[in-house]
Structures are given as C-alpha cells and as structure tokens.
N, C-alpha and C. Protein backbone atom coordinates (compact mmCIF):
# COMPACT_ATOMS: atom_id res chain seq x y z
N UNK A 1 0.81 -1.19 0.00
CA UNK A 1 0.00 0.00 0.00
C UNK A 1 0.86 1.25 0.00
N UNK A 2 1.92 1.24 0.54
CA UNK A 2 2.67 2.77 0.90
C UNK A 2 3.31 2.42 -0.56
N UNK A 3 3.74 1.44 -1.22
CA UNK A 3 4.58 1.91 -2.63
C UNK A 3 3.43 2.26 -3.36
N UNK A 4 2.11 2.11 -3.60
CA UNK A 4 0.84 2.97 -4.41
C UNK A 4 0.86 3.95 -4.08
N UNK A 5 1.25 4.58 -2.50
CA UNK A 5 0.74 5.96 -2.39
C UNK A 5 1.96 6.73 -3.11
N UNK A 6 3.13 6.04 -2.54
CA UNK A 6 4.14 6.83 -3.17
C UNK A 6 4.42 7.14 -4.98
N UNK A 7 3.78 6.22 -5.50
CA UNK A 7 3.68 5.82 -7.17
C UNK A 7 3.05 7.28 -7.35
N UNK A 8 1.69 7.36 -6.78
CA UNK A 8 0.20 7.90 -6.78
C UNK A 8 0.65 9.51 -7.06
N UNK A 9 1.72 9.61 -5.76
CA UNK A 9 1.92 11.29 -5.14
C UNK A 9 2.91 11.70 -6.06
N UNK A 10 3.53 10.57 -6.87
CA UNK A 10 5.13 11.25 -7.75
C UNK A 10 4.25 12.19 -9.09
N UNK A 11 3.64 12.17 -9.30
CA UNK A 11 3.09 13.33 -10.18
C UNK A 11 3.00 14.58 -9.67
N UNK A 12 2.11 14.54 -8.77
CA UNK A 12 1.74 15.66 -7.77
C UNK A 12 2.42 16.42 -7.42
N UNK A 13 3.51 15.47 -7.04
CA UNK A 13 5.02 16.48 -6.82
C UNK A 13 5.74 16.91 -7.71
N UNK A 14 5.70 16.22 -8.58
CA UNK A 14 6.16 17.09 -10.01
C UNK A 14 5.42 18.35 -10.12
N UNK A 15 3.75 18.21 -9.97
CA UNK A 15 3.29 19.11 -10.52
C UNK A 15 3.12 20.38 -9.57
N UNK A 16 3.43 20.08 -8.46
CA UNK A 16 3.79 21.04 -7.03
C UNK A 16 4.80 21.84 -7.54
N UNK A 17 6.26 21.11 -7.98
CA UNK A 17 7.33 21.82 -8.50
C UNK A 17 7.45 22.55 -9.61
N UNK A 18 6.61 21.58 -10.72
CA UNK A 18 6.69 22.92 -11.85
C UNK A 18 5.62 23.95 -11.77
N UNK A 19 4.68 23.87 -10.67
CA UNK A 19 4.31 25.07 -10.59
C UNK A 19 4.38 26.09 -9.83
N UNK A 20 5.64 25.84 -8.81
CA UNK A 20 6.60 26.67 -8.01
C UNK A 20 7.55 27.23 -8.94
N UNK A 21 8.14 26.49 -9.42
CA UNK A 21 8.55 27.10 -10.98
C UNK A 21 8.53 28.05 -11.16
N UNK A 22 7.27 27.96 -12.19
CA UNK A 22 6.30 28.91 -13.09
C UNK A 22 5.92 29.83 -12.00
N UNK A 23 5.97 30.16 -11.01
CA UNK A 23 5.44 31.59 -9.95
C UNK A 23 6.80 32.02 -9.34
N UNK A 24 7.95 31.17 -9.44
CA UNK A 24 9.26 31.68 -9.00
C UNK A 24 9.61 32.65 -10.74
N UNK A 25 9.15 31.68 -11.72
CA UNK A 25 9.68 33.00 -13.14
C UNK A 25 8.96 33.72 -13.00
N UNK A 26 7.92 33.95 -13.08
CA UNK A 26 7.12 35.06 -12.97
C UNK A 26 6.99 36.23 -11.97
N UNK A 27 7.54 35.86 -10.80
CA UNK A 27 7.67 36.84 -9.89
C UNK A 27 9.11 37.42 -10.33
N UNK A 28 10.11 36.55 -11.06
CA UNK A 28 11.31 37.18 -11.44
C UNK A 28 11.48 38.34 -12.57
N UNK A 29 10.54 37.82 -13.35
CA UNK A 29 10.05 38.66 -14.70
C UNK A 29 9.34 40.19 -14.07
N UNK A 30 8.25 39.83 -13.15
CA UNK A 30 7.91 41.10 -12.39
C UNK A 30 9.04 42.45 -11.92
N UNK A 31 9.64 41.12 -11.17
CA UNK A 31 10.75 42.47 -11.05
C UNK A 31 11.73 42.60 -11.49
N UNK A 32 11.38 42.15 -12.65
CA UNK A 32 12.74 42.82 -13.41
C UNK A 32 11.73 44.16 -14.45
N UNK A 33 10.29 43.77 -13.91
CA UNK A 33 9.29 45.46 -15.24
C UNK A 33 9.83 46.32 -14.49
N UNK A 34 10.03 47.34 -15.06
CA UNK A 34 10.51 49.00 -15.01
C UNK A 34 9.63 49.32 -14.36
N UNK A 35 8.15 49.04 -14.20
CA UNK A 35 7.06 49.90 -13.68
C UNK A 35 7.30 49.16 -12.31
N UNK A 36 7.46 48.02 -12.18
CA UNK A 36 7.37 47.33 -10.69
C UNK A 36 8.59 47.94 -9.97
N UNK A 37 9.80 48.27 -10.67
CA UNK A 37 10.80 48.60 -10.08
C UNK A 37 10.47 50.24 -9.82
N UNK A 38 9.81 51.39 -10.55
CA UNK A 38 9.52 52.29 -9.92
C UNK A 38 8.51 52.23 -9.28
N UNK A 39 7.75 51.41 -8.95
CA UNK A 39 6.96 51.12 -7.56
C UNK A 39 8.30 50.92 -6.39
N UNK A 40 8.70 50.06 -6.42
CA UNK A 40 9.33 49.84 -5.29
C UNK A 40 10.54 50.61 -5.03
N UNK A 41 10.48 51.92 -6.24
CA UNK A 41 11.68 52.83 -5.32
C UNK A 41 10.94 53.81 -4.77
N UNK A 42 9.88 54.34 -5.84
CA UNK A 42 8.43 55.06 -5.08
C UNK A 42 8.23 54.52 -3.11
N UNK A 43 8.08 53.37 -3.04
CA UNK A 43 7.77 52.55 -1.83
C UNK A 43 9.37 53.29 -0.58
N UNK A 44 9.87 52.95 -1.54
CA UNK A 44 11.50 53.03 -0.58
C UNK A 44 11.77 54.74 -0.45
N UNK A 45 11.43 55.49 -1.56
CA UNK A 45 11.56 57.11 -0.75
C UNK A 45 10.65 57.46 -0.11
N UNK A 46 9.19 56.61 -0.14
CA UNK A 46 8.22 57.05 1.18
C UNK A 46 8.61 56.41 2.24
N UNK A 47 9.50 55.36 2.60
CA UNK A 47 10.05 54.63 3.80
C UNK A 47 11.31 55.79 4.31
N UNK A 48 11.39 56.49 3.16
CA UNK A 48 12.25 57.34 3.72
C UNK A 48 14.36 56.91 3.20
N UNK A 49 14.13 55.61 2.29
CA UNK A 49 15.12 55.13 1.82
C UNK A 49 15.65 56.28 0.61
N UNK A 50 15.89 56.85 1.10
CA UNK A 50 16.27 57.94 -0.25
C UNK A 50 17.42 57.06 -1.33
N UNK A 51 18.69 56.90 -0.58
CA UNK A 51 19.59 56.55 -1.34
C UNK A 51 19.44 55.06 -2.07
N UNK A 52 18.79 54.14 -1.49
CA UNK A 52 17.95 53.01 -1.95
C UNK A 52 17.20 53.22 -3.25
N UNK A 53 16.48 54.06 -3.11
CA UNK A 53 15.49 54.38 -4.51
C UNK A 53 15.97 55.07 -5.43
N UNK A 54 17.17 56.12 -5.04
CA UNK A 54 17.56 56.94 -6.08
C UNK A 54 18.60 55.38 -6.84
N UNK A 55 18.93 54.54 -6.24
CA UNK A 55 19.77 53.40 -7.19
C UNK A 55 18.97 52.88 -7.45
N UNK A 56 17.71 52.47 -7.49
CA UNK A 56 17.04 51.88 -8.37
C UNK A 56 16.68 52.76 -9.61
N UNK A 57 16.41 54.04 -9.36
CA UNK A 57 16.27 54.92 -10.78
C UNK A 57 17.36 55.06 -11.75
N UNK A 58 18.19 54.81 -10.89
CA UNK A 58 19.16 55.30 -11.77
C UNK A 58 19.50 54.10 -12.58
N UNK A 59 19.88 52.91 -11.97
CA UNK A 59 19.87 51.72 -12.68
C UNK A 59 18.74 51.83 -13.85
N UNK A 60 17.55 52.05 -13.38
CA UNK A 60 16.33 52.28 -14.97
C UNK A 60 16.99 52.99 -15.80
N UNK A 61 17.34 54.50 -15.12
CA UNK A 61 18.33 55.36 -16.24
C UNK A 61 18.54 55.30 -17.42
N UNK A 62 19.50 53.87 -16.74
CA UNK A 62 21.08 53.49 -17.90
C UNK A 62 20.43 51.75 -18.35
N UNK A 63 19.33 51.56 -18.12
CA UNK A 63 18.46 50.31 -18.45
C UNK A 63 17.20 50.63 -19.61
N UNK A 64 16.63 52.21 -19.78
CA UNK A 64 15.31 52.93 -20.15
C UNK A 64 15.90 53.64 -19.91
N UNK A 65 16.92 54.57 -20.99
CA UNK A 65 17.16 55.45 -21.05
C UNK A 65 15.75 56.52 -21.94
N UNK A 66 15.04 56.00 -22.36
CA UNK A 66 13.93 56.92 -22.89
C UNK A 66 12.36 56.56 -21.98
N UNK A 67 12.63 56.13 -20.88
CA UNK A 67 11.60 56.54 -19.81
C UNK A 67 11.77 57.68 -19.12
N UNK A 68 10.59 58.45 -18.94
CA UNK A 68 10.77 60.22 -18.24
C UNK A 68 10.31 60.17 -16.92
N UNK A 69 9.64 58.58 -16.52
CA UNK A 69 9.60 58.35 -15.02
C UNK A 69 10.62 58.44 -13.96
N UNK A 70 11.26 57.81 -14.42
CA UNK A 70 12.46 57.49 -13.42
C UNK A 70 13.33 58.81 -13.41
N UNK A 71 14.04 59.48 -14.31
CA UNK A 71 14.61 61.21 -14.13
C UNK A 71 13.58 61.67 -13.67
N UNK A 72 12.51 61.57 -13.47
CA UNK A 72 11.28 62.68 -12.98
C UNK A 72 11.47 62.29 -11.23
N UNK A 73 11.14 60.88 -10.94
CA UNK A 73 11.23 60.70 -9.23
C UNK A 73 12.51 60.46 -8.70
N UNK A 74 13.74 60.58 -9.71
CA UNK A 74 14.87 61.01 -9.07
C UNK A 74 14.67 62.48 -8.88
N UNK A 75 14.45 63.33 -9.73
CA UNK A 75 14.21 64.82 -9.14
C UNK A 75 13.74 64.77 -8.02
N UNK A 76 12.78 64.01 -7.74
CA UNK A 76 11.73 64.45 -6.64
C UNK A 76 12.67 63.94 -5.17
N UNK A 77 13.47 63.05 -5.42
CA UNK A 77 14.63 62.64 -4.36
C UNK A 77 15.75 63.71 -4.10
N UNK A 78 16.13 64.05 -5.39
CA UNK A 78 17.44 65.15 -4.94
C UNK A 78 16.73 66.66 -4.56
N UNK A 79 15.50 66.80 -4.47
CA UNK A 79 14.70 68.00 -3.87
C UNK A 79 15.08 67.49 -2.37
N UNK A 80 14.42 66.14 -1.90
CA UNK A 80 14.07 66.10 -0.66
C UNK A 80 15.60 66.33 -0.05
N UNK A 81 16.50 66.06 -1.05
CA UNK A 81 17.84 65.69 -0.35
C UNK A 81 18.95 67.35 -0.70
N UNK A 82 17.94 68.18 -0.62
CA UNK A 82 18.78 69.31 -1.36
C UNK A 82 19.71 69.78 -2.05
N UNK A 83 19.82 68.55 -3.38
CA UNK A 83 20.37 68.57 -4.51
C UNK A 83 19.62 69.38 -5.64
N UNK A 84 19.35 70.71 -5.70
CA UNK A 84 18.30 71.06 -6.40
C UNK A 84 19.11 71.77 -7.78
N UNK A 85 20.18 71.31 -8.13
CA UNK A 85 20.88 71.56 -9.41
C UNK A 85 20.57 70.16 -10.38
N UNK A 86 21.04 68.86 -9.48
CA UNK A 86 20.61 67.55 -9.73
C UNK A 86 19.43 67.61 -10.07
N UNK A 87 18.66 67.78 -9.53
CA UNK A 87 16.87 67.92 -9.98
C UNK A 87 16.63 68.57 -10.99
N UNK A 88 17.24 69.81 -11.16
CA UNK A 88 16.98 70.77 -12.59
C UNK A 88 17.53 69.92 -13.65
N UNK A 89 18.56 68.83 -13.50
CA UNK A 89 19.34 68.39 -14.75
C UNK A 89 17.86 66.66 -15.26
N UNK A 90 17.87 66.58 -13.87
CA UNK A 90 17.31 65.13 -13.92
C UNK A 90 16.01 65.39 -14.63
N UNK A 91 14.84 66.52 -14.41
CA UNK A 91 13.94 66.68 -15.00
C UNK A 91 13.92 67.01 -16.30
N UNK A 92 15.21 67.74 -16.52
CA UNK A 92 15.67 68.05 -18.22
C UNK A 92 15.82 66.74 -18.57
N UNK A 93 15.85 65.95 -18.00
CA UNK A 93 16.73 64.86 -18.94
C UNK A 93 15.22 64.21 -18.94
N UNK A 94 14.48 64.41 -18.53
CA UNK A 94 12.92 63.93 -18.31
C UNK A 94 12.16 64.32 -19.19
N UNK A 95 12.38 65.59 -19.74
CA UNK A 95 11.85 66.46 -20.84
C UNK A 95 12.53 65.97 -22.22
N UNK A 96 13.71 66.03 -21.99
CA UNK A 96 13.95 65.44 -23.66
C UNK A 96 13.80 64.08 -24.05
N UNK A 97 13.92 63.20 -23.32
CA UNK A 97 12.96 61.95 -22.92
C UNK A 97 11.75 61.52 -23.84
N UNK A 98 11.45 62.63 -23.40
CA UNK A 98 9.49 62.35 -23.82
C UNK A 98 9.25 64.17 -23.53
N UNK A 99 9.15 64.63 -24.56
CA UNK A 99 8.58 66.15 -24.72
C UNK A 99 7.44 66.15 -24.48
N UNK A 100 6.43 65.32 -24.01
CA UNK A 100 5.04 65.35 -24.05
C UNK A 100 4.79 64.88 -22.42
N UNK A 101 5.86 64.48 -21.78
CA UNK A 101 5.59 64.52 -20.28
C UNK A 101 5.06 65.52 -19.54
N UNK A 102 3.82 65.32 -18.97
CA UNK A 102 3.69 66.92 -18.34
C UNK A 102 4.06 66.92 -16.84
N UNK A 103 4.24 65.74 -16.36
CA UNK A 103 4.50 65.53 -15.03
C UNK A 103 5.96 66.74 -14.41
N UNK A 104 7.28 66.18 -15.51
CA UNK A 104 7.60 66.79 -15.75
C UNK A 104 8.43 68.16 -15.72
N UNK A 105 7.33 68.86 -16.56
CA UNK A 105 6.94 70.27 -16.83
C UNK A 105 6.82 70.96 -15.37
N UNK A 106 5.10 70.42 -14.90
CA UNK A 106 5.14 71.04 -13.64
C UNK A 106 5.87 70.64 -12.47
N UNK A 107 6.88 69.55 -12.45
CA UNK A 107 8.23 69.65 -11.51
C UNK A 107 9.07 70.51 -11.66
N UNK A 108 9.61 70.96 -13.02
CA UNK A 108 10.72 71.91 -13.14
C UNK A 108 9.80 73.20 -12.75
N UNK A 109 8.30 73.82 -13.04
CA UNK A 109 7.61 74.77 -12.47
C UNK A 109 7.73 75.03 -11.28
N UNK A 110 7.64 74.36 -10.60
CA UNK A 110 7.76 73.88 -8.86
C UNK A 110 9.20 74.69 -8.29
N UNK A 111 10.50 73.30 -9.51
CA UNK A 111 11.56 74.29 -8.66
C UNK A 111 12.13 75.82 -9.50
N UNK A 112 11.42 75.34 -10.23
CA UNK A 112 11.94 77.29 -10.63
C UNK A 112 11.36 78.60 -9.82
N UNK A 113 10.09 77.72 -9.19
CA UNK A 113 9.32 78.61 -8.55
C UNK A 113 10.25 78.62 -6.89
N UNK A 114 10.67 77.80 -6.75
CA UNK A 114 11.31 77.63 -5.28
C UNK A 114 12.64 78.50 -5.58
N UNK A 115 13.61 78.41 -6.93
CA UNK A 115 14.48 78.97 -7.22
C UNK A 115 13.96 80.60 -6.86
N UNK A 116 13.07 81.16 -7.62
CA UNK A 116 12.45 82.10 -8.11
C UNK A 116 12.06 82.78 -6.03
N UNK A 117 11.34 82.51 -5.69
CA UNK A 117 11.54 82.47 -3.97
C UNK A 117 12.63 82.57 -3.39
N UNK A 118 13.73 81.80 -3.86
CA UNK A 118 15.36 81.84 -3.09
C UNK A 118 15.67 82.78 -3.41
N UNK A 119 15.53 83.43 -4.54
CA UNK A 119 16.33 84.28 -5.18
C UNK A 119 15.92 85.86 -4.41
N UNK A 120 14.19 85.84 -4.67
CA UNK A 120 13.72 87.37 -4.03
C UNK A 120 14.06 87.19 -2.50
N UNK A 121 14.64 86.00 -1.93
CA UNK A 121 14.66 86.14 -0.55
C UNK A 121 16.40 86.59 -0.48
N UNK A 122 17.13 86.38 -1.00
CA UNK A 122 18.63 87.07 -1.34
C UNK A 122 18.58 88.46 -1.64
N UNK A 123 17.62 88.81 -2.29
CA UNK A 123 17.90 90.15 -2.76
C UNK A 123 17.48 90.74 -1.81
N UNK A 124 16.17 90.44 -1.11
CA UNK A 124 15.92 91.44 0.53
C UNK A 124 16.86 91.69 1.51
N UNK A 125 17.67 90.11 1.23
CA UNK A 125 19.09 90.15 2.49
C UNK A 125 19.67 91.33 2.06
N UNK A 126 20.17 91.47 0.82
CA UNK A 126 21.45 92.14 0.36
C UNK A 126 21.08 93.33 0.22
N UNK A 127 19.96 94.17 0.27
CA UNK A 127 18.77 95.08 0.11
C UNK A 127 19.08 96.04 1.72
N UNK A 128 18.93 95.11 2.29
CA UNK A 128 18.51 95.18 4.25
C UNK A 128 20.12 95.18 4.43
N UNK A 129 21.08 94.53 3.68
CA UNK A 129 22.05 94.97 4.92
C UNK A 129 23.27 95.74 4.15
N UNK A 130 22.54 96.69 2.93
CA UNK A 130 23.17 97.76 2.22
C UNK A 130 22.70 98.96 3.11
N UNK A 131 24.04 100.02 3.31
CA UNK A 131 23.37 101.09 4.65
C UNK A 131 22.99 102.14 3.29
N UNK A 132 22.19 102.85 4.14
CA UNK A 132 21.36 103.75 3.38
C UNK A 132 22.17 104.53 2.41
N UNK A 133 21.57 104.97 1.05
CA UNK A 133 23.18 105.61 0.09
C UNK A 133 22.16 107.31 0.91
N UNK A 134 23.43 108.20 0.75
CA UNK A 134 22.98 109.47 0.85
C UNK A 134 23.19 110.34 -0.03
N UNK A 135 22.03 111.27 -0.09
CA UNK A 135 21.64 111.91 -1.26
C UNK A 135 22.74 113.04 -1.79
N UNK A 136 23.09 113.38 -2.41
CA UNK A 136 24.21 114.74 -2.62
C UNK A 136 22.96 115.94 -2.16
C-alpha cells in the first residue's frame, strides 16, 4: 500500500514543483518590469530610503534610457535631499525623454518657482544689509 501511495503522489510532486517554478519565473520577470521597479523605489523614498530608490532609478536610467519616469522621481529625491541643481538636470533629462511629459513640466515649475523664492529672498538680504546711500 505505501509503494501505491508513493507511485500515486510522484506526479503531484512534479506538478507542485513545476508550478513553483512557473510563480518563481514570474515573480522574477515582475521584477525585473521598469514599472514594478519604480513602484518599489516610489515605496523606498516614502520609507524614507532615499539613497535606496535613487539606485534603483538610476539603474532604470542606464536600463530605459527613454523613460521620463524614473529622471522625474529622481528629481523628486534630490529636492528632498537638497540637490536642487541635480533635480533641474534630472527633469531636463525627463523632458527630452518624452517632450510630451507633463508631469515633468510642472516639476521643473515647482523648482523654478522655489528657485524664483530663493532668489527674491537674497535680494531682501542684500537690500537690508546695504546702509542707506545718501543723497548729494
């Protein structure tokens, strides 16, 4: 009786294995999509993994060099990380990418507008601590 069961179950277990298999490739194939991998750097700069996620973008980068995702949420990393020259380059490189990105567009809006803020807040300094000119 136990050599029938064992006869019985040798399929089963085959078919246990090749279909551990088939969900071990497929979860491999998953992450190796570009979109699953900017999920999970998305995931890792809201955990607060900055430097984690910015290497996964960047790896897309130089993997999809004509995706405007990944230069777009690296910008959004070298903001948080006050690289905001990095961000101006990364979103350019987001724009020529794909000229039709609007995401984008209104990121570089954002920091030009933050630039644009830094800037009138310099000129008040330098404004305020020029002493008064006097008149002839």
């Amino acid at each position: 009786m136990t050599y029938f069961l064992q006869k019985a179950t040798m399929p089963l277990v085959s078919m246990l294995v090749l279909i551990l298999v088939l969900v071990l490739s497929a979860s491999a194939i998953a992450a190796d999509n570009p979109q699953t991998r900017l999920a999970q750097s998305n995931q890792l700069r809201d955990a607060g993994k900055l430097d984690a996620a910015a290497a996964i973008l960047l790896q897309l980068n130089q993997e999809y060099p004509e995706l405007p995702e990944p230069y777009n949420n690296l910008a959004v990393i070298y903001v948080k990380q006050n690289q905001f020259e990095k961000a101006r380059n990364a979103l350019e490189m987001a724009i020529r990418t794909n000229p039709s990105y609007p995401t984008a567009y209104e990121n570089l809006a954002d920091l030009y507008s933050f630039f644009a803020v830094e800037a009138r807040a310099k000129a008040a300094q330098l404004r305020q601590n020029q002493s008064p000119r006097t008149k002839p």
